[in-house]
C-alpha atoms as a PDB file:
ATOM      1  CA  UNK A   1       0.000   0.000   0.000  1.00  0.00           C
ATOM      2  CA  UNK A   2       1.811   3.474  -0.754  1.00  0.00           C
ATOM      3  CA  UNK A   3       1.991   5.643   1.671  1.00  0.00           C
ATOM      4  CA  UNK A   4       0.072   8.281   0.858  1.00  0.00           C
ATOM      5  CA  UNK A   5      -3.139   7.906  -1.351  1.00  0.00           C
ATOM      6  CA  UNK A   6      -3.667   8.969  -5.234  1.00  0.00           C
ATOM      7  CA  UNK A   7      -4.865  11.887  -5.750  1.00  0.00           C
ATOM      8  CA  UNK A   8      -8.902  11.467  -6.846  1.00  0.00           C
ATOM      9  CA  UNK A   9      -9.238  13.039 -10.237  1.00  0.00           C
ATOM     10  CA  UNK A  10     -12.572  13.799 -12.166  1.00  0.00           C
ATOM     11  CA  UNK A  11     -12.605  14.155 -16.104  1.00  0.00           C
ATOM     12  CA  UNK A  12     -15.362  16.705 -17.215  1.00  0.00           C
ATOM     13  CA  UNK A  13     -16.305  16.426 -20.704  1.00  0.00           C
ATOM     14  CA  UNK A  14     -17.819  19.875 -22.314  1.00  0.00           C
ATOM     15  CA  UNK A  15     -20.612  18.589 -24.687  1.00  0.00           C
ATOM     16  CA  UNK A  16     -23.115  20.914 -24.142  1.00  0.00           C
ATOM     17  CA  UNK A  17     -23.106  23.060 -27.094  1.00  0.00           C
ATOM     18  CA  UNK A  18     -26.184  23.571 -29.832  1.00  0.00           C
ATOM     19  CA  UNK A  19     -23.813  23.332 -32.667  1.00  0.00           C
ATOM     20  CA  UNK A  20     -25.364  26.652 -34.287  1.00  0.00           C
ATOM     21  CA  UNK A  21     -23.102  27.852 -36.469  1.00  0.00           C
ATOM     22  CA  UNK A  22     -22.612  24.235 -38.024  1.00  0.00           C
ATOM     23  CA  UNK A  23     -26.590  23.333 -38.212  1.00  0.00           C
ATOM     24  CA  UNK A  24     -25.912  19.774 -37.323  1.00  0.00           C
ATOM     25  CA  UNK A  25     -25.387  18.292 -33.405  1.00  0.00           C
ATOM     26  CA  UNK A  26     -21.152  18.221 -33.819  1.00  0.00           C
ATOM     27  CA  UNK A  27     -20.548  15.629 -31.402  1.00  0.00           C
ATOM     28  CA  UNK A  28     -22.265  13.431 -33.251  1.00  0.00           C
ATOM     29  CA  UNK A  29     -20.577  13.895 -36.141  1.00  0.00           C
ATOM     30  CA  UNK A  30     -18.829  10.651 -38.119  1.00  0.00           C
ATOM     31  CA  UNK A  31     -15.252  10.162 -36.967  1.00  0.00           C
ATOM     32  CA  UNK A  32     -12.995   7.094 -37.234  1.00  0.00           C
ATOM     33  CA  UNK A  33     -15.065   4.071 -36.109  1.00  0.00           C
ATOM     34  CA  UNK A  34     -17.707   5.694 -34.017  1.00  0.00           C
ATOM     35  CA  UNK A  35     -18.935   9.720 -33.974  1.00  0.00           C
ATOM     36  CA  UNK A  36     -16.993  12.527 -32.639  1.00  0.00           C
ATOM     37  CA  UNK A  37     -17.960  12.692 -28.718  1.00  0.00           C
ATOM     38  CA  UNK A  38     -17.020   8.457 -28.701  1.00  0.00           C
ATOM     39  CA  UNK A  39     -13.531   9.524 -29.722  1.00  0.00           C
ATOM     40  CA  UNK A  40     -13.293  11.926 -26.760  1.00  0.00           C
ATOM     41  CA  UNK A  41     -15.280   9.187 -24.230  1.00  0.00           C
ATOM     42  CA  UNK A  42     -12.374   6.676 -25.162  1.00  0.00           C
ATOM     43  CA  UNK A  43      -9.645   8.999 -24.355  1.00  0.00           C
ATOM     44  CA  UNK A  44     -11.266   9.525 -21.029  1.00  0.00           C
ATOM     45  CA  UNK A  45     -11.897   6.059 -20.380  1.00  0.00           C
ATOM     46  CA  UNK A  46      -7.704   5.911 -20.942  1.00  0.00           C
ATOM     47  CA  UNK A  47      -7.068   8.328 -18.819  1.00  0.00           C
ATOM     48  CA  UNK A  48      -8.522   5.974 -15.517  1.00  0.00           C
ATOM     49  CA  UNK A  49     -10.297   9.468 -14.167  1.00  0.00           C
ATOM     50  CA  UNK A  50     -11.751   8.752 -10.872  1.00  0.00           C
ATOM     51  CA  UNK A  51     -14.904  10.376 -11.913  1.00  0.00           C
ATOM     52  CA  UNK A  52     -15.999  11.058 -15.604  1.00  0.00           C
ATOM     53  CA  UNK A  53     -18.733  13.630 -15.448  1.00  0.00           C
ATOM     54  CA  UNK A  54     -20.169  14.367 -18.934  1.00  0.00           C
ATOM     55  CA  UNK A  55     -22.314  17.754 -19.659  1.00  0.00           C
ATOM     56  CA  UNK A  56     -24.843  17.616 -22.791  1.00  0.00           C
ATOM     57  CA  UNK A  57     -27.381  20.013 -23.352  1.00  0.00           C
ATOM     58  CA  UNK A  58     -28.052  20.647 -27.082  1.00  0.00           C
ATOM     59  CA  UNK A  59     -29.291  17.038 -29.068  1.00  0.00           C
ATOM     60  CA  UNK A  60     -29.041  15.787 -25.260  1.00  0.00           C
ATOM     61  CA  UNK A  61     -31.474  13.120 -26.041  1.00  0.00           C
ATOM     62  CA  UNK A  62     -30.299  12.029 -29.642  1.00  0.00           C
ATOM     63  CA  UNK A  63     -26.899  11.959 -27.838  1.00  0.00           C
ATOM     64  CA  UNK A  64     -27.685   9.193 -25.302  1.00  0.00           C
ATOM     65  CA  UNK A  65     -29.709   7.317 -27.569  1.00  0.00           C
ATOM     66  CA  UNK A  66     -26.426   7.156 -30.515  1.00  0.00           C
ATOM     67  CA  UNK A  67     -23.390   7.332 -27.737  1.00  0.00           C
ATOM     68  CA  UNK A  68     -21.930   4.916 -25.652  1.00  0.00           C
ATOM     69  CA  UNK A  69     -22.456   6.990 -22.488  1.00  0.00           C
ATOM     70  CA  UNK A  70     -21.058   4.301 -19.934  1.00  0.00           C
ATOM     71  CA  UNK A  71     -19.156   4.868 -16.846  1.00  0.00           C
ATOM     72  CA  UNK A  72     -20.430   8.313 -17.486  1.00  0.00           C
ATOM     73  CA  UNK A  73     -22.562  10.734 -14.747  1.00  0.00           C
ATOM     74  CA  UNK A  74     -24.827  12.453 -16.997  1.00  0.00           C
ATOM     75  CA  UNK A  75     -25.564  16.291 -16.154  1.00  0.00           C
ATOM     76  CA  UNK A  76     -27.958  17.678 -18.440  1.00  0.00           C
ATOM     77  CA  UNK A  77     -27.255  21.972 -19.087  1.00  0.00           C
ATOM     78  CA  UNK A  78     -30.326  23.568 -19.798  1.00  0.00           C
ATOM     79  CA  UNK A  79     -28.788  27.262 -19.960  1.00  0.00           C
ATOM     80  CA  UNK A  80     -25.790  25.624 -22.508  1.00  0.00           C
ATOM     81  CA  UNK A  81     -26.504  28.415 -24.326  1.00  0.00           C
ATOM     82  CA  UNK A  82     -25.380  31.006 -21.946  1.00  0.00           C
ATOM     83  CA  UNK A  83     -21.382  29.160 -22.708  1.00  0.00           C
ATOM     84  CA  UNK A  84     -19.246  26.670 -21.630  1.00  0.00           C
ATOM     85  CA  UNK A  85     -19.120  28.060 -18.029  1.00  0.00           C
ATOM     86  CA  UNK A  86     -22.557  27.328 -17.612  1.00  0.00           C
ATOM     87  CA  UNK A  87     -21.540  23.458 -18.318  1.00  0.00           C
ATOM     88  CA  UNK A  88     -18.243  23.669 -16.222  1.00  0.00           C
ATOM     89  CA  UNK A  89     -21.064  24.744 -12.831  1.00  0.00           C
ATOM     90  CA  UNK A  90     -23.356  22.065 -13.987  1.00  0.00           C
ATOM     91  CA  UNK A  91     -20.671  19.458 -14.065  1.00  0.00           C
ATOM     92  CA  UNK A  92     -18.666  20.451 -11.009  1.00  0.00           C
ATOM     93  CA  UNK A  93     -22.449  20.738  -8.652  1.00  0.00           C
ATOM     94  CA  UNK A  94     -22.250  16.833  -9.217  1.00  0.00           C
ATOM     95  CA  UNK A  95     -18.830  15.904  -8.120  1.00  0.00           C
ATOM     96  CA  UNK A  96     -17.466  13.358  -6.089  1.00  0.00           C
ATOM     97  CA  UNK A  97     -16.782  14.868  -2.546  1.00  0.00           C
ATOM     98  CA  UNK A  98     -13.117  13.698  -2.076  1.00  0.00           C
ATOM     99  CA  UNK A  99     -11.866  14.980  -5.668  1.00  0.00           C
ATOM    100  CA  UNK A 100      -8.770  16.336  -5.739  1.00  0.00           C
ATOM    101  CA  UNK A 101      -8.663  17.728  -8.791  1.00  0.00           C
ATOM    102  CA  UNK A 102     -10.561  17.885 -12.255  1.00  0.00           C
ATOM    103  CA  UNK A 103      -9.437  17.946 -16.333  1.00  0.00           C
ATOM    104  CA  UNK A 104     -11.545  19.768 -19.028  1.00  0.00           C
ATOM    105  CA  UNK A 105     -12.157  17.717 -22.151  1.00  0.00           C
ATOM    106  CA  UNK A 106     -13.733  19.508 -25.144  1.00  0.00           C
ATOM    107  CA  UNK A 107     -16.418  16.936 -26.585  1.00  0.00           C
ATOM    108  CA  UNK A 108     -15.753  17.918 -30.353  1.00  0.00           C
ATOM    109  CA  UNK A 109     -11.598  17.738 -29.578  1.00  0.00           C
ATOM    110  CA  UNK A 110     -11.186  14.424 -30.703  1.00  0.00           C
ATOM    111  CA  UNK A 111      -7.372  15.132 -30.760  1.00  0.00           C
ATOM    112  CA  UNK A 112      -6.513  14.962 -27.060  1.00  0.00           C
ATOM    113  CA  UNK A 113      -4.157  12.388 -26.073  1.00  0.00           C
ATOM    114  CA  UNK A 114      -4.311  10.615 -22.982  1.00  0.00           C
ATOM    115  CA  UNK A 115      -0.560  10.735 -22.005  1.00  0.00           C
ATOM    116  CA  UNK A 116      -1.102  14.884 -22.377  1.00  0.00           C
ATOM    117  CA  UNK A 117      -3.931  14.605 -19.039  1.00  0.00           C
ATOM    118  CA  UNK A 118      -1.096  12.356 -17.501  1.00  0.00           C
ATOM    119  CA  UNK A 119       1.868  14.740 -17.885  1.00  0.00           C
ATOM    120  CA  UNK A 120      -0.802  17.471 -16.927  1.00  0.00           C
ATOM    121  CA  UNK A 121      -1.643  15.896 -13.943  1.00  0.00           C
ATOM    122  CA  UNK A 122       2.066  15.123 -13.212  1.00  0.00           C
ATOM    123  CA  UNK A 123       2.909  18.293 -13.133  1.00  0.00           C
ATOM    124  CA  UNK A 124      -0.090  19.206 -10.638  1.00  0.00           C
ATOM    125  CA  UNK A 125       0.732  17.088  -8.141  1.00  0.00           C
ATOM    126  CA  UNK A 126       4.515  17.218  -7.371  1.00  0.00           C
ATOM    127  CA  UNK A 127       6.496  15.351  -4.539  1.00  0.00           C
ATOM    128  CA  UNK A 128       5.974  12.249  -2.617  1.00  0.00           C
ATOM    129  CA  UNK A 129       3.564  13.899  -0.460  1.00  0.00           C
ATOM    130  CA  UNK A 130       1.180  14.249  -3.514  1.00  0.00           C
ATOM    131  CA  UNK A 131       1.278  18.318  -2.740  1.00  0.00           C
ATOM    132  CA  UNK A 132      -0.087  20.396  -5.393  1.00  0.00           C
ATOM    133  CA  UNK A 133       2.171  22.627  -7.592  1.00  0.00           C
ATOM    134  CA  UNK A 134       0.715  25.202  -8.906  1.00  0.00           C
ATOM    135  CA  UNK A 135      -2.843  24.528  -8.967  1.00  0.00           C
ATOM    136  CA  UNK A 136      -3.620  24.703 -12.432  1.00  0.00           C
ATOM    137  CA  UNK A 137      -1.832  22.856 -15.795  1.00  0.00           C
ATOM    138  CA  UNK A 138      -2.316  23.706 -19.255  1.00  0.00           C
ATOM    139  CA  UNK A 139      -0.572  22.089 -22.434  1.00  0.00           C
ATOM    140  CA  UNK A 140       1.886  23.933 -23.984  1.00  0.00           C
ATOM    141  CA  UNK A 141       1.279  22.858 -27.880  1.00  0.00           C
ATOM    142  CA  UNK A 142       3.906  24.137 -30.592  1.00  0.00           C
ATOM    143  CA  UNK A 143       1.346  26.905 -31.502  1.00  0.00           C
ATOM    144  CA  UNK A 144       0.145  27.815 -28.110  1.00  0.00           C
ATOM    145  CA  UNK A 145      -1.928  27.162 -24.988  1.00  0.00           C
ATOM    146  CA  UNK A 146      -4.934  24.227 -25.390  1.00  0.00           C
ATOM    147  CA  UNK A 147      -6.796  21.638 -23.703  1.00  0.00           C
ATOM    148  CA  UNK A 148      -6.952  19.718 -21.628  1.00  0.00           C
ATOM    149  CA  UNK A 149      -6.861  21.932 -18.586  1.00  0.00           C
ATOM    150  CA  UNK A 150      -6.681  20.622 -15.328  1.00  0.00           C
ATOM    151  CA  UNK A 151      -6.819  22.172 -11.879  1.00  0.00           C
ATOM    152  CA  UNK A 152      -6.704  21.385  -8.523  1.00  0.00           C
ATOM    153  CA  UNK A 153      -9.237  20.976  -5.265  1.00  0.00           C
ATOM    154  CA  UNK A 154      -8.532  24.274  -4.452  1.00  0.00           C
ATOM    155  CA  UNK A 155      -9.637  26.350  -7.806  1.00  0.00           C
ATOM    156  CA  UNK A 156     -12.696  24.780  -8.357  1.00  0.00           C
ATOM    157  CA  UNK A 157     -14.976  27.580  -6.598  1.00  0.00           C
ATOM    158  CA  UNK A 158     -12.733  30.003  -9.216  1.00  0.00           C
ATOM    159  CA  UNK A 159     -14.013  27.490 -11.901  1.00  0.00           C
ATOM    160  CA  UNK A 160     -17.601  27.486 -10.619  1.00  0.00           C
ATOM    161  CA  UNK A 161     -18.538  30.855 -10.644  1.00  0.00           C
ATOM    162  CA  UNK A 162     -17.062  31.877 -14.045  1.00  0.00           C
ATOM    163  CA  UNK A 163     -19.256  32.820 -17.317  1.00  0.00           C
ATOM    164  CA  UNK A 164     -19.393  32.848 -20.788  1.00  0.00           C
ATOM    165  CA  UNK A 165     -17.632  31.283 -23.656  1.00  0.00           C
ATOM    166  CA  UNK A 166     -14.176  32.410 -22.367  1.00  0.00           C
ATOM    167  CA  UNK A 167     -14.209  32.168 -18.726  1.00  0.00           C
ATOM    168  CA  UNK A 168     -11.896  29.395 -18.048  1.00  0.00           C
ATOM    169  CA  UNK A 169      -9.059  31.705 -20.503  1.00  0.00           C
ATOM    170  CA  UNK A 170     -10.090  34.856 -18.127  1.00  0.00           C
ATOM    171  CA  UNK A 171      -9.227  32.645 -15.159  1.00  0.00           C
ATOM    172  CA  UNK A 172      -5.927  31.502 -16.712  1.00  0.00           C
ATOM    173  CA  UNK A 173      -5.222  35.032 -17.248  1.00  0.00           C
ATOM    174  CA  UNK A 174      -6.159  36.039 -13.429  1.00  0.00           C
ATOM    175  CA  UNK A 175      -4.260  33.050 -12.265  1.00  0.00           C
ATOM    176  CA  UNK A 176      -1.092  33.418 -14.111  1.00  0.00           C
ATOM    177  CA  UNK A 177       1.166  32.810 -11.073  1.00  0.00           C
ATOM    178  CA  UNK A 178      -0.525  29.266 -10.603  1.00  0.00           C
ATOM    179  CA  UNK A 179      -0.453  28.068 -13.804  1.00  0.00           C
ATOM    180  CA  UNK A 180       2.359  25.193 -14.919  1.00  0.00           C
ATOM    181  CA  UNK A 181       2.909  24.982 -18.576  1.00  0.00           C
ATOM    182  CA  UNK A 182       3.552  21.530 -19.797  1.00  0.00           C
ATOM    183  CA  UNK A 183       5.582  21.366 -23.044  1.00  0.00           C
ATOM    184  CA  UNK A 184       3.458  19.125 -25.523  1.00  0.00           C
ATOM    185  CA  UNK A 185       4.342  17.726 -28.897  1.00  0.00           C
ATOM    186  CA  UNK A 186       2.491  18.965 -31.963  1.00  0.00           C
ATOM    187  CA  UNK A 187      -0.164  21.515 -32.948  1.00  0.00           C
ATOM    188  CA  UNK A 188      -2.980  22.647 -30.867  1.00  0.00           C
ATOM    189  CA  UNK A 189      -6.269  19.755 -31.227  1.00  0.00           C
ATOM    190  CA  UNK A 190      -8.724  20.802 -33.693  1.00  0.00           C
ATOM    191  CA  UNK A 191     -12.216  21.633 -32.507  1.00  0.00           C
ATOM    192  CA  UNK A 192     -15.212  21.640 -34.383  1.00  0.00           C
ATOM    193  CA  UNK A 193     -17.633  24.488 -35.187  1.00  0.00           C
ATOM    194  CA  UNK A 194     -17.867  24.834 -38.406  1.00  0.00           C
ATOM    195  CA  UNK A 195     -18.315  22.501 -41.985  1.00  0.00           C
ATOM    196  CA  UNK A 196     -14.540  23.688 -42.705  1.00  0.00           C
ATOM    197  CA  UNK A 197     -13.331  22.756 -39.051  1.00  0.00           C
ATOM    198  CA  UNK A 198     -14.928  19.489 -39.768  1.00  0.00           C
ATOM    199  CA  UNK A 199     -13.122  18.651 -43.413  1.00  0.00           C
ATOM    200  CA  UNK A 200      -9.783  19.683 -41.298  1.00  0.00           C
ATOM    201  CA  UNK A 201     -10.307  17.568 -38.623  1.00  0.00           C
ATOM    202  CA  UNK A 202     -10.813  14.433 -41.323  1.00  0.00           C
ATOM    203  CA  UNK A 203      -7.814  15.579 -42.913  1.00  0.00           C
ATOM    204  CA  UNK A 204      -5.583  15.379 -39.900  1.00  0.00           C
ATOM    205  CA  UNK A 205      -7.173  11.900 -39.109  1.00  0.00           C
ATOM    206  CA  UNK A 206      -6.579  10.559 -42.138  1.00  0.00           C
ATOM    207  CA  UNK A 207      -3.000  11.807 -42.714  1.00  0.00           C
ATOM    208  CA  UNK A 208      -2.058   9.657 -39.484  1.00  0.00           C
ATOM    209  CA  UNK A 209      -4.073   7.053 -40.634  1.00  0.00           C
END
């Protein structure tokens, strides 16, 4: 038994959105083998989170009926419209009490690796002692700053009572002295909001192919 106990991490997956501007639900979009949000469900399922809490709010329904939802706690966003903040409260109301820490997954980012939310989480938790570093991690890409994002025990009031689109970024920028950088191979993972985003994303998918 070691000596002092693994830190208790939850995975929230951000799957709320209405897909407006692409007129089609996104995370059900084709991709490899399954549809978009499956891709992002089997990275999480790598990743051994404690916790996987998944937020849907636009095509909730037609989501759980066509996706593999298991090992998931479903929180259903009604306000998903209001941003991804409003998803990131939703998610982080339904919690596990002893969590330690959480990681932000963007459901139509089928390009995050599961080794990236271990180095992240690495470099939260520092020493033998499991003590936290700086309290938040972000991946350094080639091109910049991306998800996944994850932050510890101690943020996640900060987290919960942020809005809009670009809350979490605001927080980053309010937070600077807590946030670790973790150098990460490649370009930042392509999201999805638009028909072009979408032909990209196939692109890069079948180039490693």
């Amino acid at each position: 038994m070691p000596l002092f106990p693994e830190p208790r991490t939850a995975g929230i997956i951000l799957a709320a959105g209405g897909s407006r501007r692409l007129g089609r639900p996104k995370q059900l979009l084709p991709y490899g083998e399954g549809v978009l949000l499956d891709a992002v469900l089997a990275t999480a399922r790598n990743c051994g989170f404690a916790q996987t809490v998944l937020a849907l709010g636009g095509s909730a329904e037609e989501v759980r009926q066509t996706v593999d939802t298991r090992d998931c706690d479903i929180v259903l966003n009604p306000d998903y419209g209001d941003g991804c903040s409003s998803s990131i409260a939703a998610a982080l109301a339904v919690l596990q009490p002893e969590t330690d820490s959480v990681v932000l997954l963007l459901g139509d980012q089928p390009g995050a690796r599961s080794e990236n939310v271990r180095a992240l989480l690495g470099a939260l938790f520092s020493g033998p002692s499991n003590v936290v570093g700086g309290g938040i991690a972000v991946c350094r890409y080639e091109d910049g700053i991306g998800h996944p994002l994850a932050f510890a025990r101690r943020l996640l009031p900060e987290l919960a009572a942020l809005h809009g689109d670009k809350g979490v970024w605001k927080l980053l920028e309010q937070r600077e002295a807590d946030v670790v950088e973790v150098a990460t191979t490649g370009s930042i993972p392509l999201d999805v909001d638009t028909e072009e985003d979408y032909r990209r994303l196939l692109d890069r998918l079948q180039g490693a192919a």
